[in-house]
Protein backbone atom coordinates (compact mmCIF):
# COMPACT_ATOMS: atom_id res chain seq x y z
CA UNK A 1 21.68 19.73 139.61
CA UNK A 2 19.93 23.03 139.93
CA UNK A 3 19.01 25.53 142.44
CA UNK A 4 17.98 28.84 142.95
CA UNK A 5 20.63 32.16 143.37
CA UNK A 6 19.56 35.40 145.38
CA UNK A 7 20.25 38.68 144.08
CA UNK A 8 22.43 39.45 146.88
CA UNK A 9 25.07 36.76 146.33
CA UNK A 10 28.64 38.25 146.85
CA UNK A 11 31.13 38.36 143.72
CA UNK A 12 32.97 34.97 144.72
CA UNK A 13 29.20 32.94 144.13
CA UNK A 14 29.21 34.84 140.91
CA UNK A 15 26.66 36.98 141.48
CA UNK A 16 28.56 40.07 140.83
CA UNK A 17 28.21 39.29 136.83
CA UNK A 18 24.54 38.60 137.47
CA UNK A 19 24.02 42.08 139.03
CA UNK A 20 26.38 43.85 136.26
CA UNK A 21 24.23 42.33 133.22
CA UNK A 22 20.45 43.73 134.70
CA UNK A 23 22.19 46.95 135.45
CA UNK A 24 23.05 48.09 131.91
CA UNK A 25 20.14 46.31 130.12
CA UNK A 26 18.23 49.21 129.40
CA UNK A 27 21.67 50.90 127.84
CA UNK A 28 22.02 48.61 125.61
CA UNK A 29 18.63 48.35 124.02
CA UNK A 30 18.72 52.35 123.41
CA UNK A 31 20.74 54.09 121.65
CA UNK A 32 23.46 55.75 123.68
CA UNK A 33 22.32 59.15 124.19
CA UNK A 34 24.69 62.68 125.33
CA UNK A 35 23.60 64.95 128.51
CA UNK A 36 22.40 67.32 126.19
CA UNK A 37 20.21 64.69 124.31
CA UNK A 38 22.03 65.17 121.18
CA UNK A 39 22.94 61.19 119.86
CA UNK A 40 25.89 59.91 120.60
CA UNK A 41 28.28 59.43 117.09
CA UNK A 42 28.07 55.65 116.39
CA UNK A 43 31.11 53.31 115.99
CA UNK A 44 31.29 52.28 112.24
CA UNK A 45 30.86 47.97 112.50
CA UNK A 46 33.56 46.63 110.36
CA UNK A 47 33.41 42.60 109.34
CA UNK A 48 34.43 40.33 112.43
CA UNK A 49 38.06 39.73 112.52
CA UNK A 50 39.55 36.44 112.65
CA UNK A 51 39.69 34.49 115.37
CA UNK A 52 42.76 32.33 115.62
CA UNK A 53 42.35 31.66 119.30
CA UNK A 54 38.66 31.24 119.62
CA UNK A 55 36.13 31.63 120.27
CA UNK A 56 34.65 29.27 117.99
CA UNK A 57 31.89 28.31 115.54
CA UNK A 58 30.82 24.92 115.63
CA UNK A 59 31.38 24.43 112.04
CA UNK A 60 34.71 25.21 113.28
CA UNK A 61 35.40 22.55 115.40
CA UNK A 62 36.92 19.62 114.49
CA UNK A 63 35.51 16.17 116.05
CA UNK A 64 32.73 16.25 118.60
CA UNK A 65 32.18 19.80 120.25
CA UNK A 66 30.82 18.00 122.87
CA UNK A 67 34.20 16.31 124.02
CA UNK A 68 35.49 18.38 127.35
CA UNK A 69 32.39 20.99 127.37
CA UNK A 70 29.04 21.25 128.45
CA UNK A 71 26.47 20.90 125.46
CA UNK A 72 23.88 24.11 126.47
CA UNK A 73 22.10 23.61 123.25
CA UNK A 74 23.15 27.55 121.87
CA UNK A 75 26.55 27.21 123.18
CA UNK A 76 29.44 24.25 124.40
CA UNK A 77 31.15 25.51 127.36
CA UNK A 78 34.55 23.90 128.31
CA UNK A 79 34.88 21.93 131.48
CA UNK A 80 37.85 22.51 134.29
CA UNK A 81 38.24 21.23 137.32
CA UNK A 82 36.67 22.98 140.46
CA UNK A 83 34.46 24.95 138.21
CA UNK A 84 30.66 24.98 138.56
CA UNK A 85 28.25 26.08 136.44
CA UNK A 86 24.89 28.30 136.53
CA UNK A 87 22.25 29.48 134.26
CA UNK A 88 20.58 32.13 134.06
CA UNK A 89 16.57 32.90 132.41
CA UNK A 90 14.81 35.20 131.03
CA UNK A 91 11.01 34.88 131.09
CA UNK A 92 11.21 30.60 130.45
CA UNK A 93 14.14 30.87 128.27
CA UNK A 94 17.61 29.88 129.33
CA UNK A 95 19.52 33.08 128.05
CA UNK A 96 23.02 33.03 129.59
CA UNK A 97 25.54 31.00 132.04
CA UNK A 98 27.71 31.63 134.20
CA UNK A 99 31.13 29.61 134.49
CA UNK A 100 32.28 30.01 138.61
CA UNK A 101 36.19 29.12 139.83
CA UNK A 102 36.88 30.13 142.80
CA UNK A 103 36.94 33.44 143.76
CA UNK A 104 36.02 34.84 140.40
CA UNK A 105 33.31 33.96 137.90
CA UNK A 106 32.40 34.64 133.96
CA UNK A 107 28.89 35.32 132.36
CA UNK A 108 28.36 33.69 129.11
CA UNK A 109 25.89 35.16 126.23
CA UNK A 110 25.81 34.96 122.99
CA UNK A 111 23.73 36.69 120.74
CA UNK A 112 22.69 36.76 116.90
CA UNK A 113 24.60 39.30 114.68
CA UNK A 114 24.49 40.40 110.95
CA UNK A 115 26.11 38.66 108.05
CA UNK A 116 28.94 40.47 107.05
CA UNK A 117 29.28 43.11 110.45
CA UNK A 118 30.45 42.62 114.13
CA UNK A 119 28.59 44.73 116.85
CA UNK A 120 30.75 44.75 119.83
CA UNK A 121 32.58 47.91 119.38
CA UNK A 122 28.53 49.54 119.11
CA UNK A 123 27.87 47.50 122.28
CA UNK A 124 30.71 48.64 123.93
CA UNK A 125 30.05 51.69 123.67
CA UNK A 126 26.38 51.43 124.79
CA UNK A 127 27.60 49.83 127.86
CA UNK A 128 30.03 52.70 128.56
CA UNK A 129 27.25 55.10 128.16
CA UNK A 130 24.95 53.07 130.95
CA UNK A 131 27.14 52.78 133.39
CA UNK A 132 28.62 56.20 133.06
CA UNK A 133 24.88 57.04 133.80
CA UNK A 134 24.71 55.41 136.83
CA UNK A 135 27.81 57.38 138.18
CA UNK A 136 30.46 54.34 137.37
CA UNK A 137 33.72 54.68 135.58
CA UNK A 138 34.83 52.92 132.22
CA UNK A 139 37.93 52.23 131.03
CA UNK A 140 38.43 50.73 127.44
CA UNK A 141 41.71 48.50 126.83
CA UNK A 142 43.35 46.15 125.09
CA UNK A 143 43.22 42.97 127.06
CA UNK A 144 44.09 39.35 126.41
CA UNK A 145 40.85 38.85 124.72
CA UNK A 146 40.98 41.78 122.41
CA UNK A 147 39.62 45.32 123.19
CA UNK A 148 37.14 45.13 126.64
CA UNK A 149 36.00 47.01 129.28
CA UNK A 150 36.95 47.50 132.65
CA UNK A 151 34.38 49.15 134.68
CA UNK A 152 33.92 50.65 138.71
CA UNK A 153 29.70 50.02 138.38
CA UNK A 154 28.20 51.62 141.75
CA UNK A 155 26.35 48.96 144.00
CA UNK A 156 24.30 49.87 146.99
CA UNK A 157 25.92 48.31 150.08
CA UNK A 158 24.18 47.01 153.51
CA UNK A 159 24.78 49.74 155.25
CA UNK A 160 23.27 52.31 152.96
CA UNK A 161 26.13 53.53 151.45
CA UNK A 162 27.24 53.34 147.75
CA UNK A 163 30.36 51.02 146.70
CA UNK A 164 31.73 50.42 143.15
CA UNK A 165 32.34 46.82 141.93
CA UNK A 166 35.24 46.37 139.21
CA UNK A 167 33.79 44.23 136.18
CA UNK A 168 35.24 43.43 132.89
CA UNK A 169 33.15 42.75 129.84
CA UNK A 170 34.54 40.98 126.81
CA UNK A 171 33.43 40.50 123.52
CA UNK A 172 33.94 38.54 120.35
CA UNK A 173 31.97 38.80 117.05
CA UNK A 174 31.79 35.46 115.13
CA UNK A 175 30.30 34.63 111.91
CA UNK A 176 26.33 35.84 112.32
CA UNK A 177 27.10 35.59 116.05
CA UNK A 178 28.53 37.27 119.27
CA UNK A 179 30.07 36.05 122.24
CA UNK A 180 29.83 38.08 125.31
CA UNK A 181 31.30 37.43 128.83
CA UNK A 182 31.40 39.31 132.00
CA UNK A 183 34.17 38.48 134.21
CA UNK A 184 33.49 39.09 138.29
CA UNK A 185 35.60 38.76 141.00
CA UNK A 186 39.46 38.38 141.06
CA UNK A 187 39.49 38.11 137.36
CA UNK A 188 38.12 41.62 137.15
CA UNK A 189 40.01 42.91 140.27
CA UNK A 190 43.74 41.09 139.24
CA UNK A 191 43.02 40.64 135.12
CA UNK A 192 46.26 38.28 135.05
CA UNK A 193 44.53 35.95 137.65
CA UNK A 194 41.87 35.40 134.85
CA UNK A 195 43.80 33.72 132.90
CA UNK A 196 42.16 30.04 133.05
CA UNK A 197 38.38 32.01 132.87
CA UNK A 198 39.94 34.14 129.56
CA UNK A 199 41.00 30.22 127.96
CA UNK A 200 37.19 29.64 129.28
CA UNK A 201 35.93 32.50 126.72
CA UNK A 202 38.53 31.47 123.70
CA UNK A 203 37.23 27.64 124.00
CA UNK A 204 33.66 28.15 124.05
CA UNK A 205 31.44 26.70 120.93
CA UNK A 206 28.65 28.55 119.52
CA UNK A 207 26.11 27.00 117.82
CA UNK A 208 23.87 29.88 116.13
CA UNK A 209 21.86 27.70 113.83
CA UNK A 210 20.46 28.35 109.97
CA UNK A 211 17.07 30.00 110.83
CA UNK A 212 16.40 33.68 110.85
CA UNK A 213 17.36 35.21 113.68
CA UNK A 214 17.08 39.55 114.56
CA UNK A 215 20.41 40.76 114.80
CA UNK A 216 20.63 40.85 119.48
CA UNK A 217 18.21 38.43 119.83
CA UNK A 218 19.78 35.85 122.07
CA UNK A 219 21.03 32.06 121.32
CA UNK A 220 18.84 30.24 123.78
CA UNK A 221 20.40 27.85 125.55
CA UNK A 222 19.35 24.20 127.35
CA UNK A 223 19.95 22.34 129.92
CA UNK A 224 22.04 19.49 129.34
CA UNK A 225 20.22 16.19 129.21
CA UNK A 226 21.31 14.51 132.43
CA UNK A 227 21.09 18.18 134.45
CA UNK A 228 18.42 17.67 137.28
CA UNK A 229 16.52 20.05 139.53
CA UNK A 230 16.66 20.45 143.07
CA UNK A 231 14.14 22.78 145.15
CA UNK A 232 15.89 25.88 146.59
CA UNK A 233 18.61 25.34 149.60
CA UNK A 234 18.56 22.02 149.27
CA UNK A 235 22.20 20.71 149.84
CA UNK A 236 23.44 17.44 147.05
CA UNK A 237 26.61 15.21 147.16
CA UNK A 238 28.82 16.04 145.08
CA UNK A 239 28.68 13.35 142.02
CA UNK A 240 31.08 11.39 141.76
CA UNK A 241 33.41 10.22 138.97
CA UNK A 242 32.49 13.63 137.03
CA UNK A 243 34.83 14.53 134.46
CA UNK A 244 35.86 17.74 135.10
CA UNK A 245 35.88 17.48 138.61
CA UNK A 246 35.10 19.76 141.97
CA UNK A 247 31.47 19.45 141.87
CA UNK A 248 30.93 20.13 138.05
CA UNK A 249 27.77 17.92 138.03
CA UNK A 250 26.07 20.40 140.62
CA UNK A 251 24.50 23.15 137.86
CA UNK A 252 23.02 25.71 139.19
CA UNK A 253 19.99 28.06 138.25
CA UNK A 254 20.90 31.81 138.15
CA UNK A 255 18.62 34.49 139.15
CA UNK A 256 15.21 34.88 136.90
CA UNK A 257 16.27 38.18 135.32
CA UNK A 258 13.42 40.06 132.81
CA UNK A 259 16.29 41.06 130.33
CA UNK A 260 20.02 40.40 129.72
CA UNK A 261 20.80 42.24 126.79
């Protein structure tokens, strides 16, 4: 079932990747740019590397991709139990979701790509360059899910004052697609507590499709078939005999954001 998120949700209701994502839009639309205005030198995009682990393309998969995720049209995600999932639009297209376990939460996104190039060492560094604009700090590492970043992004507090909030954003580049996910939370504050979120990433199904597609434009997603709507702050049983239990049959709807790119 859906309902509606607020901008102010804390990290553990997964709102911490939903506030990351419409702070470094704009950075990664532009090209990153030096205090001095001069261009920043540009990552050279080398083919996508394999991908023993995942994430996968559909024409990957053996079987139904279907079995043990959710079908989102653009992308399977993998069920677990206790998890609950969210979308999130942009305009009246589903754009992204967002996979929350406990205390700690993943973003989902995929995005078209080129043919024979991966982009996520350019995006990387365009989200370096946006939130090292907004005063944050980036560090750039070799994690479980190949080379990520780790990131303090300033957030405004209640009282006024400034905080940071630790993120990590992750990246795969498929064939003619890309995989992004933003981990919030304890997975971003304690990266080995991330560990069932990380098998999250590495199991998730994209379907890209034949049809021409701009290299960033996003996969849109959809809901699944049997999802159903429910007005704002309205409370729901949990349904029972779901298969991947702890509530997995309550979806919810993510904040309307006007880009996630």
């Amino acid at each position: 079932m859906f309902g509606r998120r607020k901008k102010n949700d804390s990290a553990k209701d997964g709102g911490a990747a939903e506030q990351v994502v419409d702070g470094v839009a704009a950075a990664e639309q532009d090209d990153a740019v030096e205090s001095d205005g001069a261009a920043a030198p540009r990552r050279i995009n080398l083919p996508p590397a394999p991908r023993p682990d995942g994430p996968w393309d559909v024409s990957e998969v053996l079987g139904n991709p279907a079995d043990g995720r959710v079908d989102l049209g653009g992308i399977f995600v993998p069920g677990v139990d206790g998890m609950e999932l969210r979308v999130e639009v942009a305009g009246d297209a589903i754009v992204a979701a967002t996979v929350v376990l406990g205390d700690s939460a993943v973003q989902l996104q995929a995005f078209a790509a080129p043919k024979k190039e991966g982009i996520w060492g350019e995006v990387r560094d365009e989200i370096a360059a946006g939130i090292t604009q907004q005063g944050g700090i980036i560090d750039e590492v070799q994690g479980a899910l190949g080379w990520e970043l780790r990131a303090q992004v300033p957030v405004p507090l209640p009282d006024g004052q400034t905080g940071a909030q630790l993120v990590r954003f992750v990246g795969v580049d498929g064939p003619r697609w890309f995989l992004r996910g933003v981990i919030s939370g304890q997975g971003a504050v304690r990266p080995e507590s991330a560990g069932v979120l990380e098998q999250i990433f590495r199991d998730t199904v994209v379907v890209r499709g034949d049809g021409p597609m701009a290299p960033r434009d996003p996969i849109v997603l959809k809901l699944p078939n049997d999802a159903q709507m429910v007005p704002d702050g309205v409370q729901t049983e949990e349904q029972e005999g779901s298969r991947f239990g702890g509530g997995m049959g309550q979806l919810e709807r993510g904040p309307e954001i006007t880009e996630v790119r």
